[in-house]
C-alpha atoms as a PDB file:
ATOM      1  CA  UNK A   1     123.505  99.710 -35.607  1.00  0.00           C
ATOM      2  CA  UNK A   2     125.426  97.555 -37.452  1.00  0.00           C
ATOM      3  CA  UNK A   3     127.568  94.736 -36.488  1.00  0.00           C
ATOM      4  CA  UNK A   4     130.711  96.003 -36.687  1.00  0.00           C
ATOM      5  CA  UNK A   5     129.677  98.871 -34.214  1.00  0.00           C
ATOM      6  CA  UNK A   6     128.745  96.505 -31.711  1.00  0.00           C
ATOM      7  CA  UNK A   7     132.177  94.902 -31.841  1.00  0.00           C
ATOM      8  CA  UNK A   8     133.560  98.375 -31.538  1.00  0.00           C
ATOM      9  CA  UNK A   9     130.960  99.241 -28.352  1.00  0.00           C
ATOM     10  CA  UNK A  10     132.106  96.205 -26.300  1.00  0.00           C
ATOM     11  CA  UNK A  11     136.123  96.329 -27.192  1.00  0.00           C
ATOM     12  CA  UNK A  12     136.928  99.132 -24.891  1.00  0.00           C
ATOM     13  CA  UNK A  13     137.474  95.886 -21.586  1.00  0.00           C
ATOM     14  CA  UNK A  14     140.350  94.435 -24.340  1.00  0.00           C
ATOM     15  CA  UNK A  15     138.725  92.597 -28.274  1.00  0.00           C
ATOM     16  CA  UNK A  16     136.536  90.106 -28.241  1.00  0.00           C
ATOM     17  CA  UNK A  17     137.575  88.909 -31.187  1.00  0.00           C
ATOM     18  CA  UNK A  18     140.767  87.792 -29.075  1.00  0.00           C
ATOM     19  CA  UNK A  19     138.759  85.530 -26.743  1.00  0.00           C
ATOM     20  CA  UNK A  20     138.767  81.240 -27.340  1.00  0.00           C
ATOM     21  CA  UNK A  21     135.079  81.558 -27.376  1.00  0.00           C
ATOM     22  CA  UNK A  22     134.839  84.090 -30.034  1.00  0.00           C
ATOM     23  CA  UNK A  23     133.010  83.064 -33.143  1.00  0.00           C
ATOM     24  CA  UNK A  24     130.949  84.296 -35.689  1.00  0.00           C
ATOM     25  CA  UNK A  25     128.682  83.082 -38.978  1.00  0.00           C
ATOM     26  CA  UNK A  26     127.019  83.751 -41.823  1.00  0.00           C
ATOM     27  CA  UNK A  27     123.871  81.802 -42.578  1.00  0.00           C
ATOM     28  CA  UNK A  28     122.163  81.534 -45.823  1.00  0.00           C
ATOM     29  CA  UNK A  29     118.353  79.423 -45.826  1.00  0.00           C
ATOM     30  CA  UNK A  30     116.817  79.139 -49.402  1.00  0.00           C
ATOM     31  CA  UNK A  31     113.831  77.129 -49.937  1.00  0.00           C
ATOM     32  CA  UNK A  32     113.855  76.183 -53.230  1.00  0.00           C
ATOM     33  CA  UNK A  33     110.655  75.946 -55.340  1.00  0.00           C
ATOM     34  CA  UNK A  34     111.438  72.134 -56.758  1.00  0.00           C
ATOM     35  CA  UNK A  35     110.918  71.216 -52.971  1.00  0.00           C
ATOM     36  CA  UNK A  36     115.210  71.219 -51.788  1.00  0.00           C
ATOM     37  CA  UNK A  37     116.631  73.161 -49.313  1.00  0.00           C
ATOM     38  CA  UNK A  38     120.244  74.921 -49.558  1.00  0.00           C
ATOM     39  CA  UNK A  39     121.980  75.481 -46.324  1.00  0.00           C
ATOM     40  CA  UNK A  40     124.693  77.698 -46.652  1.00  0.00           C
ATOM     41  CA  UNK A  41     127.085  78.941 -44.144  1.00  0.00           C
ATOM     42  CA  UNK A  42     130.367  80.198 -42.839  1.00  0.00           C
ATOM     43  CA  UNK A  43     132.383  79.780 -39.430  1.00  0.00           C
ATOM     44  CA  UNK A  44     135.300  82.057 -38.615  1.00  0.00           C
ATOM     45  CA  UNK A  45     136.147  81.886 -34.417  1.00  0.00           C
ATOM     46  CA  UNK A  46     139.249  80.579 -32.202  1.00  0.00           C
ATOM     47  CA  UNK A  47     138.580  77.202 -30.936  1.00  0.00           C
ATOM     48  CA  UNK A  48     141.460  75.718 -33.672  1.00  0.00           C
ATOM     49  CA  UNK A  49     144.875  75.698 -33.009  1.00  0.00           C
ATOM     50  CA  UNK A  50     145.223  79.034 -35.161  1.00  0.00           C
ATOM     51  CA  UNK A  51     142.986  81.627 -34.736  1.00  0.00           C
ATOM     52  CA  UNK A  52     140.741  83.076 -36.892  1.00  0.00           C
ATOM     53  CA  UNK A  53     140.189  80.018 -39.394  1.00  0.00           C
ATOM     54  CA  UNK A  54     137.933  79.945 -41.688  1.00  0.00           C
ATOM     55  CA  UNK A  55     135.216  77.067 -42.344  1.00  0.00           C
ATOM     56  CA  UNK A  56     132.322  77.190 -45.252  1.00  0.00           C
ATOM     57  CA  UNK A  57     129.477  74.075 -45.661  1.00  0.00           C
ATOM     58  CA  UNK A  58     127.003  74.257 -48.273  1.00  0.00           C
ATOM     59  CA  UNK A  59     125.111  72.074 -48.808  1.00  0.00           C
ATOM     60  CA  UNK A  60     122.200  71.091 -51.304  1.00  0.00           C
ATOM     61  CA  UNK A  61     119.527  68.812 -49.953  1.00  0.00           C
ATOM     62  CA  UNK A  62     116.363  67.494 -52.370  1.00  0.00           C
ATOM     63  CA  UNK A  63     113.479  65.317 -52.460  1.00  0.00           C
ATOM     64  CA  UNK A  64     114.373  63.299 -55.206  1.00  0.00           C
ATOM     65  CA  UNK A  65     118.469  63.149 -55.014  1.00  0.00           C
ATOM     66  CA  UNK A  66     121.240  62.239 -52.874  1.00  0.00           C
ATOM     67  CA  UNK A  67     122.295  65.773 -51.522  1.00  0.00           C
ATOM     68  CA  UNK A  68     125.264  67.335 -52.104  1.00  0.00           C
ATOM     69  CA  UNK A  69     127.402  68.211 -49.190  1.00  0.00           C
ATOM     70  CA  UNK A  70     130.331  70.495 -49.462  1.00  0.00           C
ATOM     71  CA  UNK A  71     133.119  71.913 -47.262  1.00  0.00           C
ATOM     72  CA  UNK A  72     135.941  74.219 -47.431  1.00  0.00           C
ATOM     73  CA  UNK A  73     138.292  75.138 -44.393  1.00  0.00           C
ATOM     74  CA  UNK A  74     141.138  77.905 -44.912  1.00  0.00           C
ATOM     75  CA  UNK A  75     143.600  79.089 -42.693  1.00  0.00           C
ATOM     76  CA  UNK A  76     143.410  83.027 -41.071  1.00  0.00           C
ATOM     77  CA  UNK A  77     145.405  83.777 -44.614  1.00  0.00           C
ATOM     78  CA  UNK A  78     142.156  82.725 -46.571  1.00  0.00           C
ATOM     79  CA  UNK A  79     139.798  84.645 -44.616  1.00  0.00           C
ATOM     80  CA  UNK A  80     139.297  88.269 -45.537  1.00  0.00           C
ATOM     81  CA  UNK A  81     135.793  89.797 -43.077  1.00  0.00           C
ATOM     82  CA  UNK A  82     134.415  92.716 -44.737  1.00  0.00           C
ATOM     83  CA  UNK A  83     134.931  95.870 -42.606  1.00  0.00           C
ATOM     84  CA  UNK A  84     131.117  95.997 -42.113  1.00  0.00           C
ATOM     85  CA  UNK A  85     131.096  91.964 -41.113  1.00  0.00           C
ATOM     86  CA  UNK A  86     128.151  91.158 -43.605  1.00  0.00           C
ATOM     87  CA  UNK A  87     130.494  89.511 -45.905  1.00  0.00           C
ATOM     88  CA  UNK A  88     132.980  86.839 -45.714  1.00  0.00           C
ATOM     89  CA  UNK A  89     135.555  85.028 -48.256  1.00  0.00           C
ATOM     90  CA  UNK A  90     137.172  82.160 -47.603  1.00  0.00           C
ATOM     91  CA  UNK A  91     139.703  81.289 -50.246  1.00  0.00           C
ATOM     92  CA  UNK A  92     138.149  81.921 -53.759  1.00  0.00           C
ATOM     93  CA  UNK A  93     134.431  80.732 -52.018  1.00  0.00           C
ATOM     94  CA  UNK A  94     132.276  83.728 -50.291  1.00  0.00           C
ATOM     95  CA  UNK A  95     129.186  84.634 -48.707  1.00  0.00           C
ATOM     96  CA  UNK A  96     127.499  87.700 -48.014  1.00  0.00           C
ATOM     97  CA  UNK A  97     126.446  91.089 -49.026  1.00  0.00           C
ATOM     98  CA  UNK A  98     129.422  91.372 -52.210  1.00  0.00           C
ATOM     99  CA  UNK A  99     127.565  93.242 -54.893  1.00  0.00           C
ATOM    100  CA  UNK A 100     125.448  96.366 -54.806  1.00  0.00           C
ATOM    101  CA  UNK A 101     122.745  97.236 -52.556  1.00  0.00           C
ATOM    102  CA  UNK A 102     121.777  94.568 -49.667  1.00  0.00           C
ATOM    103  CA  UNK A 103     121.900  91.648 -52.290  1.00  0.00           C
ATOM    104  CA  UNK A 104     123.414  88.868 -51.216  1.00  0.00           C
ATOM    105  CA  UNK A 105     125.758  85.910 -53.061  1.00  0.00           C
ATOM    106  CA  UNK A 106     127.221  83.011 -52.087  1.00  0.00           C
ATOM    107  CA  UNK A 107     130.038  81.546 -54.653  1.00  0.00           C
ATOM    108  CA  UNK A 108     131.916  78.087 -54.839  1.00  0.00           C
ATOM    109  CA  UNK A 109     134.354  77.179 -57.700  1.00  0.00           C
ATOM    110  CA  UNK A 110     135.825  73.773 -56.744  1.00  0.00           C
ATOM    111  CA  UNK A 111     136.238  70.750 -58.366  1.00  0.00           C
ATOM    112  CA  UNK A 112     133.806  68.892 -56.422  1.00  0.00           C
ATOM    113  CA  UNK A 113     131.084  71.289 -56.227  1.00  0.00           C
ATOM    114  CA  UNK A 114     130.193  74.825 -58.118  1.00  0.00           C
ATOM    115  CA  UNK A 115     127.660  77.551 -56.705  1.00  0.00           C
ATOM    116  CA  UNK A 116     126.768  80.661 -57.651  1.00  0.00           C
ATOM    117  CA  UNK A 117     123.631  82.267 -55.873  1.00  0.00           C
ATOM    118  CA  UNK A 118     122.079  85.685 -56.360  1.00  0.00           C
ATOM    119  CA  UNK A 119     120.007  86.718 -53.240  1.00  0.00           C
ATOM    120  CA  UNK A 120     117.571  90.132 -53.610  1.00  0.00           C
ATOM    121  CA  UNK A 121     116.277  91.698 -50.033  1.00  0.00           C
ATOM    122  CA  UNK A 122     113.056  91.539 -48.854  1.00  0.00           C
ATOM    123  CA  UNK A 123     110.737  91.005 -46.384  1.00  0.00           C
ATOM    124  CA  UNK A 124     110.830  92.992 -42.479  1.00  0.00           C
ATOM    125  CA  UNK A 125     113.710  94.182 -40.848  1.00  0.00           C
ATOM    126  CA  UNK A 126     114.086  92.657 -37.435  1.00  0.00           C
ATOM    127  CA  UNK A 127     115.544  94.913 -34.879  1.00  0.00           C
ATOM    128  CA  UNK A 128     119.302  93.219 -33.542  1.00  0.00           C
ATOM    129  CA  UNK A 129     119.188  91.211 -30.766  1.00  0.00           C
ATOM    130  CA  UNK A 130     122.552  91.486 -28.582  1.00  0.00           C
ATOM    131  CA  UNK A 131     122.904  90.928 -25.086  1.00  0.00           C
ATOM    132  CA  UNK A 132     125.977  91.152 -22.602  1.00  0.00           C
ATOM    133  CA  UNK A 133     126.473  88.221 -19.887  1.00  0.00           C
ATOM    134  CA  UNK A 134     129.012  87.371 -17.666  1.00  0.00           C
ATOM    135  CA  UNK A 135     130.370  85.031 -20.221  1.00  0.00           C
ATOM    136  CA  UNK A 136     130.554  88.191 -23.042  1.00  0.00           C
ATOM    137  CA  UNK A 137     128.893  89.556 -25.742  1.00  0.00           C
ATOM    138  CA  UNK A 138     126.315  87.590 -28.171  1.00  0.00           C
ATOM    139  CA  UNK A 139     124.589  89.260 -31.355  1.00  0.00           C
ATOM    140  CA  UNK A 140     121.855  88.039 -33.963  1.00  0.00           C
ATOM    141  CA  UNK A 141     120.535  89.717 -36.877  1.00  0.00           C
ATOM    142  CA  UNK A 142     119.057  88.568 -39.877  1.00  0.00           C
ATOM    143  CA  UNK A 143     119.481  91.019 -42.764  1.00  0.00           C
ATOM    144  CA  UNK A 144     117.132  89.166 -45.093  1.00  0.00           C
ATOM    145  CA  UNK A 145     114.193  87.469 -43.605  1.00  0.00           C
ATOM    146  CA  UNK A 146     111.963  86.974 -47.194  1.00  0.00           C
ATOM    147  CA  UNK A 147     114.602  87.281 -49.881  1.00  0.00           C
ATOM    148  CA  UNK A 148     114.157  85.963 -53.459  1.00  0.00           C
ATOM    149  CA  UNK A 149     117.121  83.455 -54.778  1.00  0.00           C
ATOM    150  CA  UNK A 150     117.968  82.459 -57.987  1.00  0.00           C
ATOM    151  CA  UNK A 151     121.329  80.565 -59.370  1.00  0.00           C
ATOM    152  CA  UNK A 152     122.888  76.867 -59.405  1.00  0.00           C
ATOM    153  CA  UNK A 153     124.511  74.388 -56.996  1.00  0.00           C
ATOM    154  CA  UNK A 154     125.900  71.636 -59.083  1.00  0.00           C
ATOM    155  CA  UNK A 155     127.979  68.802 -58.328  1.00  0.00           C
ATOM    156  CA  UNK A 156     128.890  66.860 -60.871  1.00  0.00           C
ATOM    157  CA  UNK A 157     125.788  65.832 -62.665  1.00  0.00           C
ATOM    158  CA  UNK A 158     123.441  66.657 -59.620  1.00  0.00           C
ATOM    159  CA  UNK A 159     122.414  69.391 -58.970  1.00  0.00           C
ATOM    160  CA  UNK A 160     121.112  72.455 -61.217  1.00  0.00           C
ATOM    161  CA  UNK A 161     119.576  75.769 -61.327  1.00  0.00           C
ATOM    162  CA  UNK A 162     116.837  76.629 -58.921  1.00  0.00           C
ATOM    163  CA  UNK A 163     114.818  79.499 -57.619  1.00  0.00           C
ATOM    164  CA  UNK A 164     113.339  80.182 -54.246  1.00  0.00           C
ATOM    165  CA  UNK A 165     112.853  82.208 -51.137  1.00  0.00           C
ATOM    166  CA  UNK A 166     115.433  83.197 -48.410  1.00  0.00           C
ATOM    167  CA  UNK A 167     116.404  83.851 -45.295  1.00  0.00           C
ATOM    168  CA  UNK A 168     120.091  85.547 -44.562  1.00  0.00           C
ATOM    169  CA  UNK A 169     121.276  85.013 -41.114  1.00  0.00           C
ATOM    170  CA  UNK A 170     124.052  86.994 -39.234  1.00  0.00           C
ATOM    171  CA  UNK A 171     125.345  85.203 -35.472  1.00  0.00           C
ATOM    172  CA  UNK A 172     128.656  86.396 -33.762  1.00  0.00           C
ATOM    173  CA  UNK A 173     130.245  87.440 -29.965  1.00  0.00           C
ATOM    174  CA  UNK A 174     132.745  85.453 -27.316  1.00  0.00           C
ATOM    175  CA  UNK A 175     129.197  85.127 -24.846  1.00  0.00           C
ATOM    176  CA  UNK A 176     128.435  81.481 -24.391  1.00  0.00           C
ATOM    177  CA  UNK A 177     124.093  81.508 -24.755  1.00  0.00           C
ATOM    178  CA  UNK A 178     122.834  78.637 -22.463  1.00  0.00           C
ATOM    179  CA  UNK A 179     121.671  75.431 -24.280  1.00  0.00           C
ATOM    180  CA  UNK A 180     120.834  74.141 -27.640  1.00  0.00           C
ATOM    181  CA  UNK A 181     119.797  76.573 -30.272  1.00  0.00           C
ATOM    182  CA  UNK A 182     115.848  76.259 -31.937  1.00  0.00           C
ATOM    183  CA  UNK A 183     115.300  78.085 -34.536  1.00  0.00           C
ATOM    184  CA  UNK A 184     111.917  78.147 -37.144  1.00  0.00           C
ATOM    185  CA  UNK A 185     111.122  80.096 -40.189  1.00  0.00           C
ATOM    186  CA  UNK A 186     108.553  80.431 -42.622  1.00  0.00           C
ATOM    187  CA  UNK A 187     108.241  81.954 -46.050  1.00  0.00           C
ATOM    188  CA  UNK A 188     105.256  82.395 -47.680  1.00  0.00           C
ATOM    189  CA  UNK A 189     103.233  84.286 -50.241  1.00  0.00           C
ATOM    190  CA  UNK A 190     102.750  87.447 -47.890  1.00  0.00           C
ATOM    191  CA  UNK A 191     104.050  85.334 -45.030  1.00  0.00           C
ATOM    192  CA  UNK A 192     107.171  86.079 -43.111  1.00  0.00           C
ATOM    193  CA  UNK A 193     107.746  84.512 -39.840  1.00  0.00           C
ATOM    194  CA  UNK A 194     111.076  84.047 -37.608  1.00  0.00           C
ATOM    195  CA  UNK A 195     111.957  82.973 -34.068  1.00  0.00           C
ATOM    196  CA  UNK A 196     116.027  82.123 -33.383  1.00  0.00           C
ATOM    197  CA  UNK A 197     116.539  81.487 -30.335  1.00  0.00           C
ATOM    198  CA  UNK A 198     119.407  80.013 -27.549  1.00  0.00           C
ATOM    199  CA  UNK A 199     118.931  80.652 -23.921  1.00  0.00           C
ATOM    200  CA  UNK A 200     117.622  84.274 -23.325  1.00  0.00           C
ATOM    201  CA  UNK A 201     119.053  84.884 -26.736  1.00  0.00           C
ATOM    202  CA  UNK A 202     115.809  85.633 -28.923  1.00  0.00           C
ATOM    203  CA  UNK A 203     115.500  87.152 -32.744  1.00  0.00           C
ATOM    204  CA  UNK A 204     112.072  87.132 -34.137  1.00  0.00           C
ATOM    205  CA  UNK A 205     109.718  88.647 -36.849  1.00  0.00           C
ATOM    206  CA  UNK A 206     106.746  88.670 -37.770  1.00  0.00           C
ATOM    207  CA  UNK A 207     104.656  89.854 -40.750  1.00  0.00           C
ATOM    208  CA  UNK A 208     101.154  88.677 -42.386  1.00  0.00           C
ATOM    209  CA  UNK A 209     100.063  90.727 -45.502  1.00  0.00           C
ATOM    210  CA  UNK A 210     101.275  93.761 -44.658  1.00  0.00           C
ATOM    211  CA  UNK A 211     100.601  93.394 -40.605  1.00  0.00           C
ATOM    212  CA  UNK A 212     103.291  93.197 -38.148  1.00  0.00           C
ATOM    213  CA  UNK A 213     102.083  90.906 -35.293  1.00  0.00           C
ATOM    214  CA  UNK A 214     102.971  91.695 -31.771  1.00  0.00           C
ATOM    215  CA  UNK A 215     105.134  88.962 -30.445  1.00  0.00           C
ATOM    216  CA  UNK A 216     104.831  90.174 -26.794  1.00  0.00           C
ATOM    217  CA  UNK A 217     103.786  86.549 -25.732  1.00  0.00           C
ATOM    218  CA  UNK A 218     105.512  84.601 -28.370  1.00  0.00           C
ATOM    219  CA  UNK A 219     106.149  81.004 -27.051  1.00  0.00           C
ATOM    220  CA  UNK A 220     108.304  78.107 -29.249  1.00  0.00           C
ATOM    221  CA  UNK A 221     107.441  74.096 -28.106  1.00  0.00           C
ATOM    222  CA  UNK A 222     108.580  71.059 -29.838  1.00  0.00           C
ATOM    223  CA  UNK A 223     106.723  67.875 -29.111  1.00  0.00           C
ATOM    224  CA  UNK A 224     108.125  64.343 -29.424  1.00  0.00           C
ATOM    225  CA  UNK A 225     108.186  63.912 -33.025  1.00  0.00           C
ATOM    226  CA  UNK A 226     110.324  67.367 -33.594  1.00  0.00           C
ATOM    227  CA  UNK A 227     106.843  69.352 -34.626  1.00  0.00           C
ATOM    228  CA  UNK A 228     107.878  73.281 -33.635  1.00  0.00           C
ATOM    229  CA  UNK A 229     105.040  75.381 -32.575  1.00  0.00           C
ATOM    230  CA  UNK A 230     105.120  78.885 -32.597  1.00  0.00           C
ATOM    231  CA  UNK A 231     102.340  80.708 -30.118  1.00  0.00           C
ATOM    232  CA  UNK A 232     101.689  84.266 -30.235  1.00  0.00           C
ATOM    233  CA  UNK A 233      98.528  84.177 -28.222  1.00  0.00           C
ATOM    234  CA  UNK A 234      97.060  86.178 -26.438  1.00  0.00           C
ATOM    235  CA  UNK A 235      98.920  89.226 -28.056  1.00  0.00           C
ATOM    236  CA  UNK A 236      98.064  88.347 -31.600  1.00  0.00           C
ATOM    237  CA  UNK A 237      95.627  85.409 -32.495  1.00  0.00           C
ATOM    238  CA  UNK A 238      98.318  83.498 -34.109  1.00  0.00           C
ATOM    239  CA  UNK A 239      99.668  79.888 -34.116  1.00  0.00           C
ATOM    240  CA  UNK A 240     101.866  78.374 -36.296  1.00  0.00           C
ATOM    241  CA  UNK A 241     103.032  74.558 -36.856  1.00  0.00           C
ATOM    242  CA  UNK A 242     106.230  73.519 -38.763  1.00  0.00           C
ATOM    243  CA  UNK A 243     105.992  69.508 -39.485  1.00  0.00           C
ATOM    244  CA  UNK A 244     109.419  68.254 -41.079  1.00  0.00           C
ATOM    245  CA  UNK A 245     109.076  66.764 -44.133  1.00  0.00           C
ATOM    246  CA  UNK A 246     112.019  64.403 -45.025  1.00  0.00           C
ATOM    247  CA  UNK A 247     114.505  66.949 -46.503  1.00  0.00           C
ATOM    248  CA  UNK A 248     117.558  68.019 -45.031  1.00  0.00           C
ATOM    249  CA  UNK A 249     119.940  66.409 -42.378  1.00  0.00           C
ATOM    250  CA  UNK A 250     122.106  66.733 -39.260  1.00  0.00           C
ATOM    251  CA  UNK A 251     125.406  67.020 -39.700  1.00  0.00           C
ATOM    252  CA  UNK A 252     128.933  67.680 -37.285  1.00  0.00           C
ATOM    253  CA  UNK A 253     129.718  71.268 -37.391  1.00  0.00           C
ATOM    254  CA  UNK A 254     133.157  70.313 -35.495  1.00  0.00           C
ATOM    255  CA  UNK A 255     134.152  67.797 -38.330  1.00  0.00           C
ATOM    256  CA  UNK A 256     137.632  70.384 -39.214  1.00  0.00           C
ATOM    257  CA  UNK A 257     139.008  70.073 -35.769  1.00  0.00           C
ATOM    258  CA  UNK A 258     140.972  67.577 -34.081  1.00  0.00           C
ATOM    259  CA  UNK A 259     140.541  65.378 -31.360  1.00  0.00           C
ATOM    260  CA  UNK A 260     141.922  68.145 -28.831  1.00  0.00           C
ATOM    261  CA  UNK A 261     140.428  71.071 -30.271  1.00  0.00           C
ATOM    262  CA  UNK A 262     137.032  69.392 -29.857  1.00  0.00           C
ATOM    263  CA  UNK A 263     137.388  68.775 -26.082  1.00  0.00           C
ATOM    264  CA  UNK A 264     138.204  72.463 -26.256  1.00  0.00           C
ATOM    265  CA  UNK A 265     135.497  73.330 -28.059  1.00  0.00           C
ATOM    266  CA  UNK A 266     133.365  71.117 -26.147  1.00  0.00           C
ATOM    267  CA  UNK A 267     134.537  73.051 -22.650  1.00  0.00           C
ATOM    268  CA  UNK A 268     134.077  76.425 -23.934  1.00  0.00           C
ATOM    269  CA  UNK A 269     130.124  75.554 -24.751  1.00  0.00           C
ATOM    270  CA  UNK A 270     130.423  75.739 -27.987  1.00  0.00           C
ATOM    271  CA  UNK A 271     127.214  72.972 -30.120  1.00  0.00           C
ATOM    272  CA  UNK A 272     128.509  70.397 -32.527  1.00  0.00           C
ATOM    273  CA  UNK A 273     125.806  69.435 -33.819  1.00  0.00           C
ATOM    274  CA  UNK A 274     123.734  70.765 -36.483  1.00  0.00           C
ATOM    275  CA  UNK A 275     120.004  69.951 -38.252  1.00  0.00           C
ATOM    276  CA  UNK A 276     118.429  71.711 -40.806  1.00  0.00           C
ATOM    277  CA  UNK A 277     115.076  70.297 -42.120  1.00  0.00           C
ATOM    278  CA  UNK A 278     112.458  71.930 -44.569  1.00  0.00           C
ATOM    279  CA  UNK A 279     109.013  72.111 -43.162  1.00  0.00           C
ATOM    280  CA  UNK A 280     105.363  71.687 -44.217  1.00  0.00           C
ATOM    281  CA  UNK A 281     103.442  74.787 -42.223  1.00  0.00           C
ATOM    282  CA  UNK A 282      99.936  75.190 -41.019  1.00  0.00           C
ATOM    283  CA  UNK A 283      98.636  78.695 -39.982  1.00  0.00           C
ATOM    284  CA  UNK A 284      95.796  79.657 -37.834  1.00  0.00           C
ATOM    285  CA  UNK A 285      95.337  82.895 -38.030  1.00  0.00           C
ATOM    286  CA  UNK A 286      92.603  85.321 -37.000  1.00  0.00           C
ATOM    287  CA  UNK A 287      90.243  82.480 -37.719  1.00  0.00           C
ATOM    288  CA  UNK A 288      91.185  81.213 -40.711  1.00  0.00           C
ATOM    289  CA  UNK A 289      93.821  78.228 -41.707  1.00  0.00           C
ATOM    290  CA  UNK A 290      96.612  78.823 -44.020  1.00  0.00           C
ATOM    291  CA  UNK A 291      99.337  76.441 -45.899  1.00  0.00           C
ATOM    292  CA  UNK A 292     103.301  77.225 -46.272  1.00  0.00           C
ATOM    293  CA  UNK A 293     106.453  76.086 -46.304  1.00  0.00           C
ATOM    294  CA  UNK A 294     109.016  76.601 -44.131  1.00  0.00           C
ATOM    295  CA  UNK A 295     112.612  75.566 -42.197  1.00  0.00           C
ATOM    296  CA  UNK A 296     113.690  74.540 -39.022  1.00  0.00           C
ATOM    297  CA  UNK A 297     116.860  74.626 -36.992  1.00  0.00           C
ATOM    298  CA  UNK A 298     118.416  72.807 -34.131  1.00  0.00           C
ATOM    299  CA  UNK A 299     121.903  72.726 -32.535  1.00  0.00           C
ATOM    300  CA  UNK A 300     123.009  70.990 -29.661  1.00  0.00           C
END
């Protein structure tokens, strides 16, 4: 089911796309093989004063350089939402599933920053999580969850081509999920592992080899020193640990609105905070210990 049949299934009580809590986003996760991380998304909801704003950040972080943060806002005129929703423009930047097949792009022409990003499918296909609260409607999907990237995000004289893996995100409803968001992926050689979750809001995956795992029991813990841990015991003799490494940032995903729309924003629940760090990864699995790479996300 896609996501513009949910938003269909749940309009028939008035559109939710009408409500001040509606929002929804496109994520894009590439862990690129020189050791960066691009984090790549875009915001369309109604806690502005107009509705139906659009607001893109991408953003390149690396190991070796100063990163290179970008961000475009547009007003509902700029934004164009594919009729399927896995697309979005805003202004002459976009992101989402614009050429043939599932692939993926994301584009930026801009004077202070250029992007263009080719993203091929791959990896499992997570069944949608949506649920329906008292406070509305709340869907996740991730239509890539081990896709292979290749392009360049250049600003200036930083920046470059690159290649790497990635992960394509999909987040949207007028529901308000409880508390801060944890989110941690990895992407390895024959690895493929995800768990987003918010409240009782949970997407996860998966897939060793060519093994789904059961996640029946699948726990997520962070300790003191922002280490995730992912436990699938006792379904599936699997534990996984996601240390931060140094590269990526936090950032204020409310920078584009004023002073009033943020207490707004603020009452209707909505996080304004945002961290997105790359992650060294140890695997125990079925006896044996295994190294990979991966990404973690918070909001709060």
């Amino acid at each position: 089911m896609s996501f513009a049949w949910i938003i269909l299934l749940f309009a028939c009580a008035g559109p939710p796309t009408d409500a001040i809590t509606w929002r929804e986003q496109w994520e894009l996760l590439i862990l690129a093989e020189d050791g960066g991380l691009v984090d790549a998304r875009v915001g369309v909801g109604n806690t502005g004063i107009l509705r139906h704003q659009g607001h893109l950040r991408a953003n390149r972080w690396s190991a070796m350089d100063s990163p290179i943060l970008f961000g475009l806002d547009g007003g509902p005129g700029d934004v164009d939402i594919s009729d399927s929703h896995d697309a979005i423009r805003v202004g002459s930047a976009l992101l989402g599933r614009y050429e043939s097949g599932d692939n993926w792009t994301l584009r930026v022409s801009d004077e202070d920053a250029n992007a263009i990003v080719h993203v091929n499918p791959g990896g499992p296909t997570p069944p949608m999580a949506t649920a329906m609260d008292g406070s509305g409607q709340w869907t996740m999907t991730s239509p890539i969850t081990h896709g292979s990237a290749h392009g360049w995000f250049t600003a200036g004289r930083r920046g470059g081509m690159f290649e790497g893996r990635a992960i394509a995100l999909h987040r949207g409803g007028d529901g308000r999920p409880d508390g801060p968001r944890r989110a941690a992926f990895v992407l390895g050689n024959a690895i493929s592992i995800g768990f987003d979750e918010q409240g009782e809001h949970r997407l996860a995956w998966a897939r060793i080899g060519d093994m789904d795992v059961p996640m029946d029991d699948l726990q997520q813990t962070i300790d003191t020193v922002g280490v995730h841990t992912l436990d699938f015991r006792p379904a599936a003799d699997l534990l996984v640990r996601l240390r931060p490494n140094g590269v990526g940032g936090s950032l204020d995903v409310h920078d584009h609105l004023y002073p009033p729309e943020r207490i707004l924003a603020h009452a209707a629940g909505l996080l304004s905070h945002r961290t997105v760090l790359r992650a060294d990864v140890e695997l125990f699995y079925q006896g044996e210990q295994r190294i990979s790479t991966g990404v973690i996300i918070r909001s709060e």
